[in-house]
C-alpha atoms as a PDB file:
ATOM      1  CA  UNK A   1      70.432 -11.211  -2.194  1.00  0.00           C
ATOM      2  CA  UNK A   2      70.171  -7.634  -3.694  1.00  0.00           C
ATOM      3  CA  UNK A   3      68.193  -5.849  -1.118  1.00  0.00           C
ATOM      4  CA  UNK A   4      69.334  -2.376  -0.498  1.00  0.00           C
ATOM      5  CA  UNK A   5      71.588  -1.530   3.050  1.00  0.00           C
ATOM      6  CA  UNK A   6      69.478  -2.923   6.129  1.00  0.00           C
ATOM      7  CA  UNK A   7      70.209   0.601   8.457  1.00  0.00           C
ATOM      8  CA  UNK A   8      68.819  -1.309  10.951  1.00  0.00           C
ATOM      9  CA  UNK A   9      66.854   1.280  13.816  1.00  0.00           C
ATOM     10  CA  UNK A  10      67.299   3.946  11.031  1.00  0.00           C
ATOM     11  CA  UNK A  11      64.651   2.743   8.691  1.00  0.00           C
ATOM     12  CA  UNK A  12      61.540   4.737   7.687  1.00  0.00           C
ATOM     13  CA  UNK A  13      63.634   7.642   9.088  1.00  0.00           C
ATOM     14  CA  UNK A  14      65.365  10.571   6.620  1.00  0.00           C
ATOM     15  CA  UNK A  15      69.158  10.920   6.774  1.00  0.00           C
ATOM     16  CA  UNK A  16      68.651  14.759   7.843  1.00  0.00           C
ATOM     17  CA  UNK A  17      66.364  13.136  11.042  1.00  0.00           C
ATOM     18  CA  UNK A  18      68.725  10.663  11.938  1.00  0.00           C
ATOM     19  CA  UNK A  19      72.280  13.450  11.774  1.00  0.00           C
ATOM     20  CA  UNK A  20      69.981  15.366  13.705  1.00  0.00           C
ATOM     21  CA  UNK A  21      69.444  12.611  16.262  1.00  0.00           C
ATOM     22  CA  UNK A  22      72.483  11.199  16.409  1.00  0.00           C
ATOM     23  CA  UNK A  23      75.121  12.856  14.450  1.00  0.00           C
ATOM     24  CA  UNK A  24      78.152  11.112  16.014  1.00  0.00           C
ATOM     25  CA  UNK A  25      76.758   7.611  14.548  1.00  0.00           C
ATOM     26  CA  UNK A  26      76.640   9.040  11.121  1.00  0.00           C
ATOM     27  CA  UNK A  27      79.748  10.194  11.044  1.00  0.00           C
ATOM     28  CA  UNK A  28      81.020   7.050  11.942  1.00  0.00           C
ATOM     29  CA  UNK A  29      78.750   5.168   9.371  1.00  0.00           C
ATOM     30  CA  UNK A  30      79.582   7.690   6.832  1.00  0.00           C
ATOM     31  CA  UNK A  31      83.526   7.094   7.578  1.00  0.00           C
ATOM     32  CA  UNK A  32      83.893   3.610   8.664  1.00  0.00           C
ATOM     33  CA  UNK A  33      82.971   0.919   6.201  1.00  0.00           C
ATOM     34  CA  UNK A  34      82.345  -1.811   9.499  1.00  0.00           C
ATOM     35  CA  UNK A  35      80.302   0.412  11.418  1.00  0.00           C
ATOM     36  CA  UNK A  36      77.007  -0.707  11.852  1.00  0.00           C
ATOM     37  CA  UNK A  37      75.651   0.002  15.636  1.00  0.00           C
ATOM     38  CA  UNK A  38      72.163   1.016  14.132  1.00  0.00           C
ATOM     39  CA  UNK A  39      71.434  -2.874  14.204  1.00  0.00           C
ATOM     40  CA  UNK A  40      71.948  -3.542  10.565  1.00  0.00           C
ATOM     41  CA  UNK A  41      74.305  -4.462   8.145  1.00  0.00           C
ATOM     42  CA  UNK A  42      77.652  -2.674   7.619  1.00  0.00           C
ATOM     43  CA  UNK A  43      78.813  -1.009   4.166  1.00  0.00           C
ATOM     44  CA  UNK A  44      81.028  -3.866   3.631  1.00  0.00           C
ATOM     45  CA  UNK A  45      78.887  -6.437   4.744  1.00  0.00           C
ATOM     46  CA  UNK A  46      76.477  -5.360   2.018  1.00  0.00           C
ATOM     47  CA  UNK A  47      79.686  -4.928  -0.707  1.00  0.00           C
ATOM     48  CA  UNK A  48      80.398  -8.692  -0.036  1.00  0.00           C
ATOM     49  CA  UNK A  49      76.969  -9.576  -0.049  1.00  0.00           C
ATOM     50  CA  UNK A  50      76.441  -7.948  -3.671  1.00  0.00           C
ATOM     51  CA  UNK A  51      79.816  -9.163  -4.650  1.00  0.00           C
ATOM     52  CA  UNK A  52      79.157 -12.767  -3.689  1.00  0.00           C
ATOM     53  CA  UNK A  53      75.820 -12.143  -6.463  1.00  0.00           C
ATOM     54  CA  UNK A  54      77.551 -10.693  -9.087  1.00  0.00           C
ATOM     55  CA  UNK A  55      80.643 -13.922  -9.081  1.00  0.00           C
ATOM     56  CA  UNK A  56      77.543 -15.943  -9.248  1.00  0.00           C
ATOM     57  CA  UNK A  57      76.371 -13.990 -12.573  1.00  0.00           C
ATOM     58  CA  UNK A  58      79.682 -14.461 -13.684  1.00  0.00           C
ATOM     59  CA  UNK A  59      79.060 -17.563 -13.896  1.00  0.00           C
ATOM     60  CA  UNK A  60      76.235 -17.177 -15.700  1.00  0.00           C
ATOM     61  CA  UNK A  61      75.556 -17.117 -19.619  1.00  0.00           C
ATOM     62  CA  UNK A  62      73.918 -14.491 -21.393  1.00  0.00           C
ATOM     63  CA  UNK A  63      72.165 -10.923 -20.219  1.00  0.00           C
ATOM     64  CA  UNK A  64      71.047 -10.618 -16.387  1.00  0.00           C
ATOM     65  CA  UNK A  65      68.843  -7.194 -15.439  1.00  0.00           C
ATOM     66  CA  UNK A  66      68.442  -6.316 -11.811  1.00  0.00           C
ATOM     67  CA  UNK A  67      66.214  -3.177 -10.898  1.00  0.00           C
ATOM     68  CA  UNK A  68      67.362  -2.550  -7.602  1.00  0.00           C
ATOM     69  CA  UNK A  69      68.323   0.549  -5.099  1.00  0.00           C
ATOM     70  CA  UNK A  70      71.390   2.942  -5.892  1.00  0.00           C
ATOM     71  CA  UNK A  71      73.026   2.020  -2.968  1.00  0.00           C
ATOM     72  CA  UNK A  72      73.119  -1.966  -4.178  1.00  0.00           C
ATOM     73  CA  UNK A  73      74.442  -0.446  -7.496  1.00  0.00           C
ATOM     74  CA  UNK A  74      77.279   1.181  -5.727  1.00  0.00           C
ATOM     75  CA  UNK A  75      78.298  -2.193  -4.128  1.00  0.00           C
ATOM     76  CA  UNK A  76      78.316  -4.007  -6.871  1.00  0.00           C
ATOM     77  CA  UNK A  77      80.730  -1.150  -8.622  1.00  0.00           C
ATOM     78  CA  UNK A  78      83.024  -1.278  -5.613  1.00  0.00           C
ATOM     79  CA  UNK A  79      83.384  -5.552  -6.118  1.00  0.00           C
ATOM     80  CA  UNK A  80      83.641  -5.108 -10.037  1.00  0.00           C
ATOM     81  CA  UNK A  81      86.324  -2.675  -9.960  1.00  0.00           C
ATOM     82  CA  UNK A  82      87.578  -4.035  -6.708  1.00  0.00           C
ATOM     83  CA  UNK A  83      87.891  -1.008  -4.635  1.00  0.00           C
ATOM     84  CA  UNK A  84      88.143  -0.466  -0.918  1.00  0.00           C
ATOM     85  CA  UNK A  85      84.833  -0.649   0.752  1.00  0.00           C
ATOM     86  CA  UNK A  86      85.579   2.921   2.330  1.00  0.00           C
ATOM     87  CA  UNK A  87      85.159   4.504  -1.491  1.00  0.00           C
ATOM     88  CA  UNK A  88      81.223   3.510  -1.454  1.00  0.00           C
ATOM     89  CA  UNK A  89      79.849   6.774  -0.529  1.00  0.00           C
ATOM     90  CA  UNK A  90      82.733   8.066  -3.158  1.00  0.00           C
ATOM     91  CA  UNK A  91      80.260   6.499  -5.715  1.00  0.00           C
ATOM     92  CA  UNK A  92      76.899   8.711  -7.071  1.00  0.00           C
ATOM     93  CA  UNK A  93      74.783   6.423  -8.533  1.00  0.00           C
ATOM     94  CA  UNK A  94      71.284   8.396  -9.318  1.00  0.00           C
ATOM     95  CA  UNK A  95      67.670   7.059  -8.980  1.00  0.00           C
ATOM     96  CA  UNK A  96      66.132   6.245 -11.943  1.00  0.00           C
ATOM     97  CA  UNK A  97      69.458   5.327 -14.060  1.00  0.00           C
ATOM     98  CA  UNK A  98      71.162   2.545 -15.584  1.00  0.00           C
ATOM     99  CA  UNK A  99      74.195   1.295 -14.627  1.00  0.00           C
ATOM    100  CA  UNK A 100      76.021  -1.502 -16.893  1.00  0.00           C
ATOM    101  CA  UNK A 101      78.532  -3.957 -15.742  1.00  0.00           C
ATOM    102  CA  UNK A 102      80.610  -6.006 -19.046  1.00  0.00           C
ATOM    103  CA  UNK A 103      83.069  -8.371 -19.139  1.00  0.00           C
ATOM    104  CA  UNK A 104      84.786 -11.873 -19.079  1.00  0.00           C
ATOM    105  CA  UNK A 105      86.537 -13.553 -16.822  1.00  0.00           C
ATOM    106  CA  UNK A 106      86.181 -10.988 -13.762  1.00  0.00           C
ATOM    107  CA  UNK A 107      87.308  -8.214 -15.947  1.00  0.00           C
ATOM    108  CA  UNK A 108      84.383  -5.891 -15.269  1.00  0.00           C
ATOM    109  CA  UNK A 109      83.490  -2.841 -17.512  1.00  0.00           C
ATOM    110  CA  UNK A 110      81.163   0.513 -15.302  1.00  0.00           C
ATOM    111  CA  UNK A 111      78.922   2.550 -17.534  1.00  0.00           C
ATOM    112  CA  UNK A 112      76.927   4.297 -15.024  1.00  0.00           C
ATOM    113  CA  UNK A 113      74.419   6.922 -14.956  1.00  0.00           C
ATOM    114  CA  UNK A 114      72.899   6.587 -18.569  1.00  0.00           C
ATOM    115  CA  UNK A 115      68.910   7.886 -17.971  1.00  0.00           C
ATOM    116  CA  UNK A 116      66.353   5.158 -18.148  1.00  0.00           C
ATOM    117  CA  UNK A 117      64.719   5.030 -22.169  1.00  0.00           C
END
C-alpha cells in the first residue's frame, strides 16, 4: 500500500529524459492531478491510495514508522491536511528526511523535513 507513484512506461527513465521525449505529457502530468497516459497511476490515485493507509493507522494505537519514497510522503501530507490533489508537486519533501504526522481524531499535525539522526 505505500509504494511510491507507478509512472507506468516512465520507469527506470530520468525526468530530464522523459521532458525531453515527451514534454507535452509532462506538462500535463505535472498540471493535471488525473493524468496518467504513461500507463500508471495518477497523482490522485496514489493520494487516495496513501490516504486510505493512513485512516487505517488512525485507527491504530500507538507509534507506526514507514520508510518510504518522498513522493508517498507528499500524499500522505496532501490527505492529512486535506488539500487538493493538484498542490502535490507544491509539496518538497527531501530524501533522506523525516516527516511526522500527530494527532487524534483526523486532526493531523506536518513536521516535515527534520534530517535523519
Amino acid at each position: 500500500e505505500l509504494a511510491g507513484l507507478d509512472v507506468g512506461r516512465w520507469r527506470g527513465r530520468t525526468l530530464d529524459e522523459v521532458g525531453a521525449a515527451e514534454p507535452e505529457a509532462v506538462t500535463r502530468w505535472l498540471t493535471d492531478p488525473d493524468w496518467a497516459a504513461h500507463g500508471g497511476e495518477s497523482v490522485r490515485g496514489l493520494c487516495e491510495r496513501i490516504g486510505r493507509w493512513l485512516d487505517g493507522v488512525r485507527e491504530a494505537d500507538g507509534r507506526t514508522v514507514a520508510v518510504v519514497e518522498p513522493e508517498t510522503v507528499r500524499a500522505a501530507v496532501v490527505h492529512a491536511l486535506g488539500l487538493p490533489a493538484a498542490a502535490f508537486w507544491r509539496l518538497d519533501v527531501a530524501p533522506l528526511t523525516a516527516t511526522e504526522l500527530s494527532g487524534r481524531s483526523g486532526r493531523w499535525n506536518v513536521r516535515l523535513g527534520r534530517p535523519l539522526e
